[in-house]
Structure formats: C-alpha cells, structure tokens
N, C-alpha and C. Protein backbone atom coordinates (compact mmCIF):
# COMPACT_ATOMS: atom_id res chain seq x y z
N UNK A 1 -31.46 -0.30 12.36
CA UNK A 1 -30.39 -0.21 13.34
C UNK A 1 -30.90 -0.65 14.71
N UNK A 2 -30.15 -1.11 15.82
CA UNK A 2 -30.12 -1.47 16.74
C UNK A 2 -29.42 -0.49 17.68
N UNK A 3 -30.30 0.21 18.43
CA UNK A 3 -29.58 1.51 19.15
C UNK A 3 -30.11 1.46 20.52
N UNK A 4 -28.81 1.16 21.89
CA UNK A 4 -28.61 1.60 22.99
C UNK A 4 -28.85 3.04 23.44
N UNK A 5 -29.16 3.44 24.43
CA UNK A 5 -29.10 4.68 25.31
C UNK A 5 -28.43 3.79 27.04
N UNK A 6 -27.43 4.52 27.16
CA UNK A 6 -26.43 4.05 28.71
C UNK A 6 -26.28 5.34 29.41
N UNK A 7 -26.40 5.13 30.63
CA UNK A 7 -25.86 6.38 31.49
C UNK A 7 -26.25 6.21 32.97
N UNK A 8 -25.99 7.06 33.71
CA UNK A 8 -25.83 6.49 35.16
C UNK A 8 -27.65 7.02 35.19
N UNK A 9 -28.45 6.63 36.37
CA UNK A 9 -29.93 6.76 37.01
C UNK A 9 -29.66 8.01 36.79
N UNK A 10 -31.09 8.54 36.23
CA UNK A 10 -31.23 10.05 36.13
C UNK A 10 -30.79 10.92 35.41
N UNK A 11 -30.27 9.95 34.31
CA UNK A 11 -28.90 10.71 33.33
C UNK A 11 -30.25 11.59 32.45
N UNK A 12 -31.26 11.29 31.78
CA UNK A 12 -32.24 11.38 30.73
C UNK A 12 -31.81 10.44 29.67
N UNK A 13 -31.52 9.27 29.73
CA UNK A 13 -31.54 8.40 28.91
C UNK A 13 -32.93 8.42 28.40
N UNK A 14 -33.86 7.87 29.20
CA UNK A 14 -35.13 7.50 28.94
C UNK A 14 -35.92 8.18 28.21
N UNK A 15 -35.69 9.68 28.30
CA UNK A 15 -35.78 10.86 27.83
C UNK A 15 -35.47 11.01 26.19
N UNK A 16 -33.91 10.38 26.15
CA UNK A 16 -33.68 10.80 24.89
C UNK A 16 -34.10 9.51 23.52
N UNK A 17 -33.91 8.42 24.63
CA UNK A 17 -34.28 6.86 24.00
C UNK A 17 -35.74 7.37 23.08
N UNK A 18 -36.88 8.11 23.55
CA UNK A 18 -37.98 8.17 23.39
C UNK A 18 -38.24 9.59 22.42
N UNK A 19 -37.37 10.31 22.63
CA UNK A 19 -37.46 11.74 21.77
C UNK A 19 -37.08 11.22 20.69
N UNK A 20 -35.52 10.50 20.64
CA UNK A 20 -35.16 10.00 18.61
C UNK A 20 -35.92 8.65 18.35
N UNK A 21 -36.71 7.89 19.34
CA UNK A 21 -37.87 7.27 18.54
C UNK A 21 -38.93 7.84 17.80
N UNK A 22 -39.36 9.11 18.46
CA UNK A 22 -40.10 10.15 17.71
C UNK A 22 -40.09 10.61 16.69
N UNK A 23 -38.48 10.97 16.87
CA UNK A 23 -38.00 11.81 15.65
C UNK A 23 -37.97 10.54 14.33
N UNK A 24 -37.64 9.44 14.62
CA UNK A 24 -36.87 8.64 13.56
C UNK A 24 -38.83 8.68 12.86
N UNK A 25 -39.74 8.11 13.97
CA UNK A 25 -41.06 7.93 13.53
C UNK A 25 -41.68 8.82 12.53
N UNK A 26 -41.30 9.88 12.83
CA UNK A 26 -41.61 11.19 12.36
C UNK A 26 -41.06 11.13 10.57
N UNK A 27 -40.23 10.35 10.41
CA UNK A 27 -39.63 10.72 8.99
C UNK A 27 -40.25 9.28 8.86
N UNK A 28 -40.83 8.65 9.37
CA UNK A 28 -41.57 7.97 8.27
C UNK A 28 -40.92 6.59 8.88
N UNK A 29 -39.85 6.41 9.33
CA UNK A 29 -39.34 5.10 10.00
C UNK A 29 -40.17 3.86 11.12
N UNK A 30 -39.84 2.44 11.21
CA UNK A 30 -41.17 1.81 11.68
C UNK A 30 -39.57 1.76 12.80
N UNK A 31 -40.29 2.50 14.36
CA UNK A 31 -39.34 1.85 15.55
C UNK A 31 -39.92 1.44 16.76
N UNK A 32 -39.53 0.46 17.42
CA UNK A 32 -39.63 -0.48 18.61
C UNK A 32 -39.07 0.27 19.77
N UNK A 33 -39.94 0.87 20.94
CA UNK A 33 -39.02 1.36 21.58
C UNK A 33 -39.06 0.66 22.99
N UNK A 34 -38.09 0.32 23.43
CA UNK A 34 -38.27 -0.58 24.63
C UNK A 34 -37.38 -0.33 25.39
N UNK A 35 -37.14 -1.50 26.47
CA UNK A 35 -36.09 -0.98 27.79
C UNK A 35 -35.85 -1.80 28.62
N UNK A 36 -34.93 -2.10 29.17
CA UNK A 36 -34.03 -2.53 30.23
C UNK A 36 -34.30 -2.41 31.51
N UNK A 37 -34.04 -3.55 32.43
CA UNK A 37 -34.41 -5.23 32.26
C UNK A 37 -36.07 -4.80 31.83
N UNK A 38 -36.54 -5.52 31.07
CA UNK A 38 -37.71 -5.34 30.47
C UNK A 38 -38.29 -5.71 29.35
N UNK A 39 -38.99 -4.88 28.80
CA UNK A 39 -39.06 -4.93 27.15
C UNK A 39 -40.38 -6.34 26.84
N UNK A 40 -40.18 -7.39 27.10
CA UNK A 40 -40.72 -8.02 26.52
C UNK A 40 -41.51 -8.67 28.26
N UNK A 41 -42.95 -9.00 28.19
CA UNK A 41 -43.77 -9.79 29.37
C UNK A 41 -42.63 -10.56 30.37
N UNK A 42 -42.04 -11.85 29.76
CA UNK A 42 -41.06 -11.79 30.97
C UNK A 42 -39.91 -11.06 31.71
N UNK A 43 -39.69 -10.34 31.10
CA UNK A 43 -38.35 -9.53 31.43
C UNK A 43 -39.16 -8.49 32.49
N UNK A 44 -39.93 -8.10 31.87
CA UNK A 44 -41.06 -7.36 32.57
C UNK A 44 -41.31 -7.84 34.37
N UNK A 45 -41.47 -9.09 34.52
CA UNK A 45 -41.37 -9.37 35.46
C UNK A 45 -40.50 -9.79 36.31
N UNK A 46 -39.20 -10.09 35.48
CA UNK A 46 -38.12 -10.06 36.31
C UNK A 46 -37.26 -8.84 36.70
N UNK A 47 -37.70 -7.39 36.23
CA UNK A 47 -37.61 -6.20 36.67
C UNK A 47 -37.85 -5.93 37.56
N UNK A 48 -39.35 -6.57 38.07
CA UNK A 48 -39.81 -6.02 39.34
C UNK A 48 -38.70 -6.35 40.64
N UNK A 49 -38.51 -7.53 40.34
CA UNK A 49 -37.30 -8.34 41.21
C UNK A 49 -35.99 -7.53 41.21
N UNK A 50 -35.69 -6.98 40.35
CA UNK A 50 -33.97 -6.13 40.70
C UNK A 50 -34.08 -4.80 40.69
N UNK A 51 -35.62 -4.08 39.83
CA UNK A 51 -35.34 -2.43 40.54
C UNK A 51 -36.36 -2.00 41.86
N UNK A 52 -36.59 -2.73 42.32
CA UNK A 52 -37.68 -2.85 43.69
C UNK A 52 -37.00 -3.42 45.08
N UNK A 53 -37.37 -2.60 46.06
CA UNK A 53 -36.32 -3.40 47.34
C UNK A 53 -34.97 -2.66 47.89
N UNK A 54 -34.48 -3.21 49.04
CA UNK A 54 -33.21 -3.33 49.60
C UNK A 54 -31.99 -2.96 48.65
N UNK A 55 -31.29 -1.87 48.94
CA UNK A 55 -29.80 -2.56 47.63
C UNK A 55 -29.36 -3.23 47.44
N UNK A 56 -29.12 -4.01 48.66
CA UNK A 56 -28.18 -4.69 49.02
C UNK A 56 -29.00 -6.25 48.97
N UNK A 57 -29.83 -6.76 47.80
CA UNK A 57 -31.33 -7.37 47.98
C UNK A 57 -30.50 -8.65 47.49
N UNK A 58 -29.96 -8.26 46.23
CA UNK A 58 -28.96 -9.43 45.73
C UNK A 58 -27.44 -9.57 45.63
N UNK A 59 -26.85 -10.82 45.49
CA UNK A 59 -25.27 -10.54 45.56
C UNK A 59 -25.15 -9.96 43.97
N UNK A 60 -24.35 -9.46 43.78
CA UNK A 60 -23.71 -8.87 42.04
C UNK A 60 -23.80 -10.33 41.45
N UNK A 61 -24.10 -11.29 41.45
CA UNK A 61 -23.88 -12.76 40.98
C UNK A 61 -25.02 -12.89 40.33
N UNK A 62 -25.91 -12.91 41.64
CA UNK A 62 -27.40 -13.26 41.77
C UNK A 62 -27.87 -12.04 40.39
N UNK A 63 -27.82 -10.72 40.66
CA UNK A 63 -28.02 -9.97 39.42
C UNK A 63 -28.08 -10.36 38.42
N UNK A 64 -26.76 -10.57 38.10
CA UNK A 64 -26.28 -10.54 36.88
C UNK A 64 -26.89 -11.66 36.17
N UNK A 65 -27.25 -12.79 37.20
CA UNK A 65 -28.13 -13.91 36.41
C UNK A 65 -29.17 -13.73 36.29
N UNK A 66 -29.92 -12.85 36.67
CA UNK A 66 -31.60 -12.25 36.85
C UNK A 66 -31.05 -11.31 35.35
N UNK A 67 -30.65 -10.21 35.36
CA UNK A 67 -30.40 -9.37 34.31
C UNK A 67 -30.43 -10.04 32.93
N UNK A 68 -29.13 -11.30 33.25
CA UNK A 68 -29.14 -11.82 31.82
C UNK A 68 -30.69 -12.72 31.21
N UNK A 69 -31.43 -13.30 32.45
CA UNK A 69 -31.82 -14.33 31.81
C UNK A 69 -33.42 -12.83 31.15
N UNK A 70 -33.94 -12.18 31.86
CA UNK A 70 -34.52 -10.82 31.00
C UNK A 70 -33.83 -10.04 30.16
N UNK A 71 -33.22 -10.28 30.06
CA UNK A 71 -32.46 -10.02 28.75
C UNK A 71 -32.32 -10.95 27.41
N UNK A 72 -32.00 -12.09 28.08
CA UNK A 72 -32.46 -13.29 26.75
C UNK A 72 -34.02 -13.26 26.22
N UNK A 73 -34.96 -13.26 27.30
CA UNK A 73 -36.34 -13.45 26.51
C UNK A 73 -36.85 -12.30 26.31
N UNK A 74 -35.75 -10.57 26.20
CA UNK A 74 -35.91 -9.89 25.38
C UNK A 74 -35.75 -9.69 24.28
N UNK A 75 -34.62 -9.99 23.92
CA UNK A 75 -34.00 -10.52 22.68
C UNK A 75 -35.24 -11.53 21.94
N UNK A 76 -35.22 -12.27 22.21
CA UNK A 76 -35.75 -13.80 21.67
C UNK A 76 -37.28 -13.07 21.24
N UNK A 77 -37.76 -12.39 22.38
CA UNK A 77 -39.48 -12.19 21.99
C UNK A 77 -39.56 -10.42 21.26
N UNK A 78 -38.70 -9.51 21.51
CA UNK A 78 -38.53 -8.41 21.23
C UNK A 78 -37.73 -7.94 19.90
N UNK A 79 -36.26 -7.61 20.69
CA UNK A 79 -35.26 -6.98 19.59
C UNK A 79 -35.41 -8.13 18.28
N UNK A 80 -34.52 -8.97 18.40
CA UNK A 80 -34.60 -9.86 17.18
C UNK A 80 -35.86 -10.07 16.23
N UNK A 81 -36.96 -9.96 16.85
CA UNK A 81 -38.25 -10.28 15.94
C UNK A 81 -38.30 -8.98 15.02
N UNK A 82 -37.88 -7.43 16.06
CA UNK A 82 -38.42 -6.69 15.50
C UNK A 82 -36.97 -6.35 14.39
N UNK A 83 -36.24 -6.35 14.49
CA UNK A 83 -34.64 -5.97 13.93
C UNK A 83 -35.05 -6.86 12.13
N UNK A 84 -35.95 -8.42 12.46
CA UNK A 84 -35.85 -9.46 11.43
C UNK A 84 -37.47 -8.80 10.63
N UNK A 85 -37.87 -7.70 11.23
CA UNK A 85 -39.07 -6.79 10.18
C UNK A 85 -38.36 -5.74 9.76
N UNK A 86 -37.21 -5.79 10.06
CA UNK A 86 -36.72 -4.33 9.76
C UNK A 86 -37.11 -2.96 10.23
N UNK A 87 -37.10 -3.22 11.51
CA UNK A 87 -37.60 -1.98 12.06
C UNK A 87 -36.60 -1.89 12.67
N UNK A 88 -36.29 -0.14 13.74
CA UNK A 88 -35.40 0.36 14.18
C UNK A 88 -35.82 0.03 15.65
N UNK A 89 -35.06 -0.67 16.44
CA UNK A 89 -35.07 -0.92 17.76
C UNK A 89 -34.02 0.01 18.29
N UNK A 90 -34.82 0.76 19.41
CA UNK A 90 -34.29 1.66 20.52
C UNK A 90 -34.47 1.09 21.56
N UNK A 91 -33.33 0.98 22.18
CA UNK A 91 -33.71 0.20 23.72
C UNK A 91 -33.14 1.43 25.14
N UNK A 92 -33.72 1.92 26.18
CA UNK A 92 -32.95 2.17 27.15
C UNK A 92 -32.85 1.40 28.02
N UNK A 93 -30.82 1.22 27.32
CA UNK A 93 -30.11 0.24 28.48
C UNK A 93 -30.06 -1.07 27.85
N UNK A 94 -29.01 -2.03 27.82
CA UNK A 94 -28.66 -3.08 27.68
C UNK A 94 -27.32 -3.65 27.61
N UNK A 95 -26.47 -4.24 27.30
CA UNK A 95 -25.41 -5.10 27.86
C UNK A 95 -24.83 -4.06 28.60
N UNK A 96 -24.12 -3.19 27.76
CA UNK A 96 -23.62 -2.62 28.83
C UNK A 96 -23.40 -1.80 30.26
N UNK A 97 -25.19 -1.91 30.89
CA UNK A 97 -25.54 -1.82 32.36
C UNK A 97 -24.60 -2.73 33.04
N UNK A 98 -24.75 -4.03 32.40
CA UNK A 98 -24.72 -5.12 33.17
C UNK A 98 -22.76 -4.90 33.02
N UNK A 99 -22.29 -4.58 31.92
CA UNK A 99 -20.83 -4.42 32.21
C UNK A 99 -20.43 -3.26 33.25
N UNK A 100 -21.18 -2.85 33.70
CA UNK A 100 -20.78 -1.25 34.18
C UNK A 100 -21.43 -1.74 35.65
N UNK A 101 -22.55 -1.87 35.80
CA UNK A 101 -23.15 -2.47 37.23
C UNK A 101 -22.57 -3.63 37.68
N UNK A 102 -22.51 -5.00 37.46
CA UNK A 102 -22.33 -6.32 37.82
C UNK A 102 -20.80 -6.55 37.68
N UNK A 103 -20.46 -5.91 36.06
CA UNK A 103 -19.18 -6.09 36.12
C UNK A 103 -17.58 -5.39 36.55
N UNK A 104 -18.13 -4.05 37.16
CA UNK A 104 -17.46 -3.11 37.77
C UNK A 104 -17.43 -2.58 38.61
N UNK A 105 -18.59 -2.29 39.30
CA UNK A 105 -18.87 -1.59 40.07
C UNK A 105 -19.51 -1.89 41.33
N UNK A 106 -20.47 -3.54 40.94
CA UNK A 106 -20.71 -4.11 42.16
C UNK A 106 -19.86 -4.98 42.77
N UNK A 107 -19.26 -5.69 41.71
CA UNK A 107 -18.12 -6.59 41.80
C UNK A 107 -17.69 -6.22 40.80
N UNK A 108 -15.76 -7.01 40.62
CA UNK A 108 -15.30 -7.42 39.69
C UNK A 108 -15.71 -8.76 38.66
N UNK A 109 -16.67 -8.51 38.08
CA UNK A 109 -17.01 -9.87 37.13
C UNK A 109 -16.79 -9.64 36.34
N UNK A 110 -16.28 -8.72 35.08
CA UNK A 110 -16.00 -8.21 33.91
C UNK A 110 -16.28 -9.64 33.04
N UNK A 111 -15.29 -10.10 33.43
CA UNK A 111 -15.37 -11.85 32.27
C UNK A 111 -16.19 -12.58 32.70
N UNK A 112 -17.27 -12.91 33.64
CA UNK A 112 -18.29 -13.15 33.84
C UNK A 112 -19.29 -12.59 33.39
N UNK A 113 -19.64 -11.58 33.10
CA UNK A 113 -20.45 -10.72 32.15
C UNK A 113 -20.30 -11.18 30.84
N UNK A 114 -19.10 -10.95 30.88
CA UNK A 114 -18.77 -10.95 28.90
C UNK A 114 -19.15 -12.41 28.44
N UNK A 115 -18.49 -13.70 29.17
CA UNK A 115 -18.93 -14.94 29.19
C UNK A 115 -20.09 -15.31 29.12
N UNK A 116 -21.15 -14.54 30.07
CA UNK A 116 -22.59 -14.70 29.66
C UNK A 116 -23.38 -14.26 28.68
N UNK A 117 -22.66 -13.00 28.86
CA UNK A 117 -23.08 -12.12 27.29
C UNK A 117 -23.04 -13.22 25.98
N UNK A 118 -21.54 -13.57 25.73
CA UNK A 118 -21.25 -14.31 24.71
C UNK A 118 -22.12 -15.58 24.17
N UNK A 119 -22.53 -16.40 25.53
CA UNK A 119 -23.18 -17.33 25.57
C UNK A 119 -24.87 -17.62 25.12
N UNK A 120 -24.99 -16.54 26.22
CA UNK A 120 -26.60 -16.34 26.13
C UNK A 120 -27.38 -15.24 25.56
N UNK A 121 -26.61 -14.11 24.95
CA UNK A 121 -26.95 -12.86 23.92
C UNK A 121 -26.59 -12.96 23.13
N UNK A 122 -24.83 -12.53 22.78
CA UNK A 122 -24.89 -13.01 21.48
C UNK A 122 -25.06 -11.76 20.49
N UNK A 123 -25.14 -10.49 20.63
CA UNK A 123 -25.43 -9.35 20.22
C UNK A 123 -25.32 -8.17 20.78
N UNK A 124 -24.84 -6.72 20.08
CA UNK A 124 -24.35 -5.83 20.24
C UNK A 124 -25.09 -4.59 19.59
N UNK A 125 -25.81 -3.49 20.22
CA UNK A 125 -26.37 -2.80 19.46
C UNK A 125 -25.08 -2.32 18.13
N UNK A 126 -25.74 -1.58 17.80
CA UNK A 126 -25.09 -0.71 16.25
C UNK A 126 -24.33 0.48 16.89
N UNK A 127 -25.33 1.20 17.52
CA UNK A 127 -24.90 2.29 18.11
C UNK A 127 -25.49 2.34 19.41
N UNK A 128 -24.21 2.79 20.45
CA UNK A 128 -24.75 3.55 21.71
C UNK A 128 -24.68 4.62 21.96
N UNK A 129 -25.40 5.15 23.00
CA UNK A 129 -25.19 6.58 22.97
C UNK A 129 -24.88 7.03 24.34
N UNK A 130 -23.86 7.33 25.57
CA UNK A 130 -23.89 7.28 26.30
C UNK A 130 -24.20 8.58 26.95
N UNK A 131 -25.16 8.61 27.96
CA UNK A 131 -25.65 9.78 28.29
C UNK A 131 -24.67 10.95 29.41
N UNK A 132 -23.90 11.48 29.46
CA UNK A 132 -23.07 11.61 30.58
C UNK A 132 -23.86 12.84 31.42
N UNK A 133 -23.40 12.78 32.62
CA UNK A 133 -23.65 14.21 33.34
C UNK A 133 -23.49 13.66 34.91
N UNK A 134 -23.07 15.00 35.34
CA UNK A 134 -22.92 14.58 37.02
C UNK A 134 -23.77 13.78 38.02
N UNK A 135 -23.07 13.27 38.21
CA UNK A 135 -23.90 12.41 39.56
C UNK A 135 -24.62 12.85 40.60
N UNK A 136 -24.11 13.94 40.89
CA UNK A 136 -25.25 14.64 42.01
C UNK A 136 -26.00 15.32 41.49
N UNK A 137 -25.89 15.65 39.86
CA UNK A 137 -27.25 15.88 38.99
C UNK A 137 -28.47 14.70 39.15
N UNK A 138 -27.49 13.78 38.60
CA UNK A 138 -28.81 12.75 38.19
C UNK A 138 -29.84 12.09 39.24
N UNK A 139 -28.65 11.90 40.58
CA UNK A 139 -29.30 11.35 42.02
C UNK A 139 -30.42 12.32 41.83
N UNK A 140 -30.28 13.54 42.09
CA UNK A 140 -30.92 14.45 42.56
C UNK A 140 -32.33 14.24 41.56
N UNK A 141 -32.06 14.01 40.06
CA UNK A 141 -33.57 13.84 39.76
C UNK A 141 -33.71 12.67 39.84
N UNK A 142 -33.25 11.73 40.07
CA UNK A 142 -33.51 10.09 40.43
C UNK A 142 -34.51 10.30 41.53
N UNK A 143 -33.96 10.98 42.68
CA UNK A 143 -35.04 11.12 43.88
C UNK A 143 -36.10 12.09 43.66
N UNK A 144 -35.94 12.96 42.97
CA UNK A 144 -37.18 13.54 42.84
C UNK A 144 -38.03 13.21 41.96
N UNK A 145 -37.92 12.00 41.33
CA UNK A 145 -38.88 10.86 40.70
C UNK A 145 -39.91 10.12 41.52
N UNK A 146 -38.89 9.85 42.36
CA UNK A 146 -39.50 8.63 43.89
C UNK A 146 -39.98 7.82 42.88
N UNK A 147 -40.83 6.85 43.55
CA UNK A 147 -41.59 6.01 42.74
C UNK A 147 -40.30 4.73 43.48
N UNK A 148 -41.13 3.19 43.38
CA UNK A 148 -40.66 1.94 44.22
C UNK A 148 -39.47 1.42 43.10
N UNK A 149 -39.15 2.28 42.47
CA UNK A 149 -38.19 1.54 41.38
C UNK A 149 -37.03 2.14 41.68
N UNK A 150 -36.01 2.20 42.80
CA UNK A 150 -35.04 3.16 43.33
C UNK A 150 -34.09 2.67 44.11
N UNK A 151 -33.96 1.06 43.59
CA UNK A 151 -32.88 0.05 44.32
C UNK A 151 -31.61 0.31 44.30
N UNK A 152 -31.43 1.40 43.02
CA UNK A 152 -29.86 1.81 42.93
C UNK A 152 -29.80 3.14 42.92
N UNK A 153 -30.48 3.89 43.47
CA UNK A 153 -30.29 5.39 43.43
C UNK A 153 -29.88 4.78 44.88
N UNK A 154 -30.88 4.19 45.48
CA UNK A 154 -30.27 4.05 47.35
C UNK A 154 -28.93 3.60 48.03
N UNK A 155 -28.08 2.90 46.40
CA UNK A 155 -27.10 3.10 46.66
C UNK A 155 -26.15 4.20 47.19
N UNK A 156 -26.63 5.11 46.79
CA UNK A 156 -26.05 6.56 46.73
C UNK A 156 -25.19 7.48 46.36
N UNK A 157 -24.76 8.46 46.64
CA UNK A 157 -23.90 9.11 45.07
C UNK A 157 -22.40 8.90 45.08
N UNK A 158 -22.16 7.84 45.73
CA UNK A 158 -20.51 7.54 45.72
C UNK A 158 -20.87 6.14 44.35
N UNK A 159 -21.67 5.66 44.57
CA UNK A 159 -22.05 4.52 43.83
C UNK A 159 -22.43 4.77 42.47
N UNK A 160 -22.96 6.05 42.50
CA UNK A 160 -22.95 6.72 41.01
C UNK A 160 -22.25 7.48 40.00
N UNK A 161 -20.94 7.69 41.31
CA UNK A 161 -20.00 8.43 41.00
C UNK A 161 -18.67 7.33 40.42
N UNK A 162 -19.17 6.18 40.85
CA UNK A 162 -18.28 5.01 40.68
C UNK A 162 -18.94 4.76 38.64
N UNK A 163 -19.96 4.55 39.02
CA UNK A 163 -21.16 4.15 38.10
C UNK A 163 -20.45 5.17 36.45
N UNK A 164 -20.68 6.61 37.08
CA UNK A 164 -20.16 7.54 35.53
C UNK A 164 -18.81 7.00 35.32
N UNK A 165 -17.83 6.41 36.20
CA UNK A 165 -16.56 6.73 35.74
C UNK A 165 -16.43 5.04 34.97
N UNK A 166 -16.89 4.22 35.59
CA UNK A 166 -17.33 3.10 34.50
C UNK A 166 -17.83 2.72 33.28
N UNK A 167 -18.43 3.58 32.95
CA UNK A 167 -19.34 4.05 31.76
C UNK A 167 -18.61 4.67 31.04
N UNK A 168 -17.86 5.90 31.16
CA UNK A 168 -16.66 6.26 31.03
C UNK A 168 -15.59 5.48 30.23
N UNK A 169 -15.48 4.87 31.09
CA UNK A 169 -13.87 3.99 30.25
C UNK A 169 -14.42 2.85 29.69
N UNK A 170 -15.58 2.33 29.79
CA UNK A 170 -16.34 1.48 28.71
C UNK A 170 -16.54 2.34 27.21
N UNK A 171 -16.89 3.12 27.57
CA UNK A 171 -16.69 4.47 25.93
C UNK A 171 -15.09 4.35 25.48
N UNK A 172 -14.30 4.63 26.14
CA UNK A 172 -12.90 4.42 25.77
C UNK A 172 -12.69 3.12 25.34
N UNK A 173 -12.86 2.04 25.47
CA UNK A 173 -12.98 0.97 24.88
C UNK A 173 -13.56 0.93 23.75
N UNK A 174 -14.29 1.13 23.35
CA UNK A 174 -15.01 1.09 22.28
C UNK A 174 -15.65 2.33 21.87
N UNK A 175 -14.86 2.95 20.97
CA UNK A 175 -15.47 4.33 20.56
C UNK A 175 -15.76 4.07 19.05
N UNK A 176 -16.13 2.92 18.47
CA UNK A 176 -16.36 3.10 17.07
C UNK A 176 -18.15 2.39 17.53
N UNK A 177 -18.44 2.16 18.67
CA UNK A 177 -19.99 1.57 18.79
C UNK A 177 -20.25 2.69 19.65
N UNK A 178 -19.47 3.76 20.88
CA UNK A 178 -20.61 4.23 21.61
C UNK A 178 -19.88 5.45 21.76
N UNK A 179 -21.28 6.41 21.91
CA UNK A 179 -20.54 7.47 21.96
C UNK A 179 -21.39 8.39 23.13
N UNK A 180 -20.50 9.06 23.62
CA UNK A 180 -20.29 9.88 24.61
C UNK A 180 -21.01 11.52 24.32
N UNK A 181 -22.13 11.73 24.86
CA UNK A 181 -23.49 13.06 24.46
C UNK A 181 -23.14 13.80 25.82
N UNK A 182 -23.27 14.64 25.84
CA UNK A 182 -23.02 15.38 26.98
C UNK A 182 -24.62 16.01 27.37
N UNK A 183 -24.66 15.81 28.84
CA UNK A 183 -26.51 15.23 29.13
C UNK A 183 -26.60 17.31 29.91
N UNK A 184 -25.46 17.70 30.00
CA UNK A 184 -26.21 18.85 30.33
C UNK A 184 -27.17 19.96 29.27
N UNK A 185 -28.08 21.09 29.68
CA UNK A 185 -28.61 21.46 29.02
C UNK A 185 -29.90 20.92 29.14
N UNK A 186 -30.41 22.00 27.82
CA UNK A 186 -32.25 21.52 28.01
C UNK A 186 -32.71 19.77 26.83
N UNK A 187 -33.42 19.38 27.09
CA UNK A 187 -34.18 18.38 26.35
C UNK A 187 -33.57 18.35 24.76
N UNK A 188 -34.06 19.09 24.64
CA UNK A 188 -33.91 19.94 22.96
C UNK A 188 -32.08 19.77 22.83
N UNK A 189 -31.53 20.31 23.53
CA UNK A 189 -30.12 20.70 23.22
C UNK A 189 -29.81 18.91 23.32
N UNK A 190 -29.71 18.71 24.23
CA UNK A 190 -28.91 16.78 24.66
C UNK A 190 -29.68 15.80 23.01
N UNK A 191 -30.95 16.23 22.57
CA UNK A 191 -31.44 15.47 21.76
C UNK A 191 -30.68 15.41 19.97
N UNK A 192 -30.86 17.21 20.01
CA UNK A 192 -29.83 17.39 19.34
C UNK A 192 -28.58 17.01 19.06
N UNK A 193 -27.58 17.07 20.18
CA UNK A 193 -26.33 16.04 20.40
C UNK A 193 -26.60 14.56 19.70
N UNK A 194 -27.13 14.09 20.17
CA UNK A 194 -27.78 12.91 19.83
C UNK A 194 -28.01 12.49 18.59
N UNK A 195 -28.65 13.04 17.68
CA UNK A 195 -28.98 13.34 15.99
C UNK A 195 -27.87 13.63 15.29
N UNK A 196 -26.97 14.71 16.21
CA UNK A 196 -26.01 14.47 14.97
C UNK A 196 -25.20 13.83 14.94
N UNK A 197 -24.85 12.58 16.58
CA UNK A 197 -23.84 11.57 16.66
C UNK A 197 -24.13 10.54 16.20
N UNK A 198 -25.99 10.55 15.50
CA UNK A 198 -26.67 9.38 14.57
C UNK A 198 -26.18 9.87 13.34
C-alpha cells in the first residue's frame, strides 16, 4: 500500500507516519518511510528552499513549482521503486499539502495543482489519513519545536486555521481515499485511531 499522513504543522502526523511504520514492521512487513517535500537526495534539497526563510519567500506559484518538481524525483527515485518491490510506502505529506497550501489557501490554484499533479505525478496514495486537531494546538507545538524549518508556522494561526478547514473539505471530497483521525489525546490513543481506520 501507498499511505499518506496530512494535517495542518504540528498536527503529529510525523508522529503517527512513523509509529504505523513500526507497527506494520513489527508484523513482519518490508516499509519505506519517508516525507514531504523530501524523501529522496533531491527533494531533500529542494526542502531546504521552501521550509527555511521569510513566509512570504515565494509567490504560491513559485511553490507550487518547487513542491512539484521534489515531488517528481520522489516518486521517480523513492515511492515507485519501492511500491515496484512491494513494500509498504508511508509518506508524511504529499499531493494533498500542495492542494490545501498552494491550492487554497495561499492562492486559488486548485486546477493548477491538479493540472500539475496530473501531468507530472500521476499518482494517488491508497490511503490517507488526515490528522485533525486545533490550530492553536498544533502552532503551539510547532513553536515549541523551533528549529529553522518554520516558514509556515510564521504564517500564523489564522493561516492554520484557514489550513484545518481546507484539509477538511478535501476529506469531504474524497472519503473513500482519506480519512479523518482525530489528533487529540495521547500518542497511543491517535495511533490507535489510525490502525483501525487501516
């Protein structure tokens, strides 16, 4: 399977992306666990470029073409290689950041997203899992992370509050690929959620 984790900064995506890689490992399963913009050496470096800096560093345009093109030579050098061994790829984060960030929330690009998507991805996890929980939750551990990777927490919590309700009605769209975990609670409890919406 091919499995997303989505949710606004600070949700515990990252958290949970990495606990049901464990778990799946644990029963004996071979999984890839990777992440958004990232995952593979170049993407890697075109990360540094969009979660580092100013907010306001690129236009929603400029993004979205940085996002996609680390995203293609994730695919190409990552997911696909590992999906074509048959292993279980976990990713935190993928297309649909870029529908929820670029295409909603920074701008209206929706069909600019999807157009690129179509073009230059080309693929849809199996399952997502969307992480939900309040925004002045997640800011709040977003900043108490710190660390130079905090280009969109500095947006700030109107921007995240924009951010959940996007994410949101992207789940309403498509509720037979992603589903909606409710991120309050301890580690254990949200992971749980999680396992049994696998």
């Amino acid at each position: 399977m091919f499995i997303s984790f989505e949710g606004i900064d600070g949700s515990g995506k990252s958290t949970q992306a990495r606990r049901l890689a464990d778990t799946l490992r644990a029963q004996g399963k071979s999984v890839a666990l990777t992440r958004e913009p990232g995952g593979s050496p170049g993407a890697e470096e075109i990360r540094r470029l969009l979660v580092e800096g100013q907010g306001e560093r690129w236009s929603p345009e400029t993004e979205l073409l940085l996002f996609t093109a680390a995203r293609r030579d994730h695919v190409e050098r990552l997911i696909s290689p590992a999906l074509a061994r048959g292993e279980h790829v976990i990713t935190d984060r993928f297309a649909d950041s870029s529908r929820v960030y670029q295409g909603l929330v920074r701008a209206e690009n929706r069909r600019l997203v999807e157009a690129l998507h179509d073009l230059m991805i080309g693929i849809e996890p199996d399952r997502t899992f969307l992480i939900d929980i309040e925004p002045d939750v997640s800011l709040a551990r977003g900043q108490a992370r710190g660390g130079a990777e905090d280009r969109f927490e500095s947006l700030g919590l109107t921007f995240q509050q924009q951010l959940r309700a996007g994410f949101l009605a992207l789940a309403a769209e498509q509720p037979d690929r992603i589903r909606v975990i409710d991120g309050r609670g301890s580690q254990d409890q949200v992971a749980a959620r999680v396992l049994a919406a696998l």
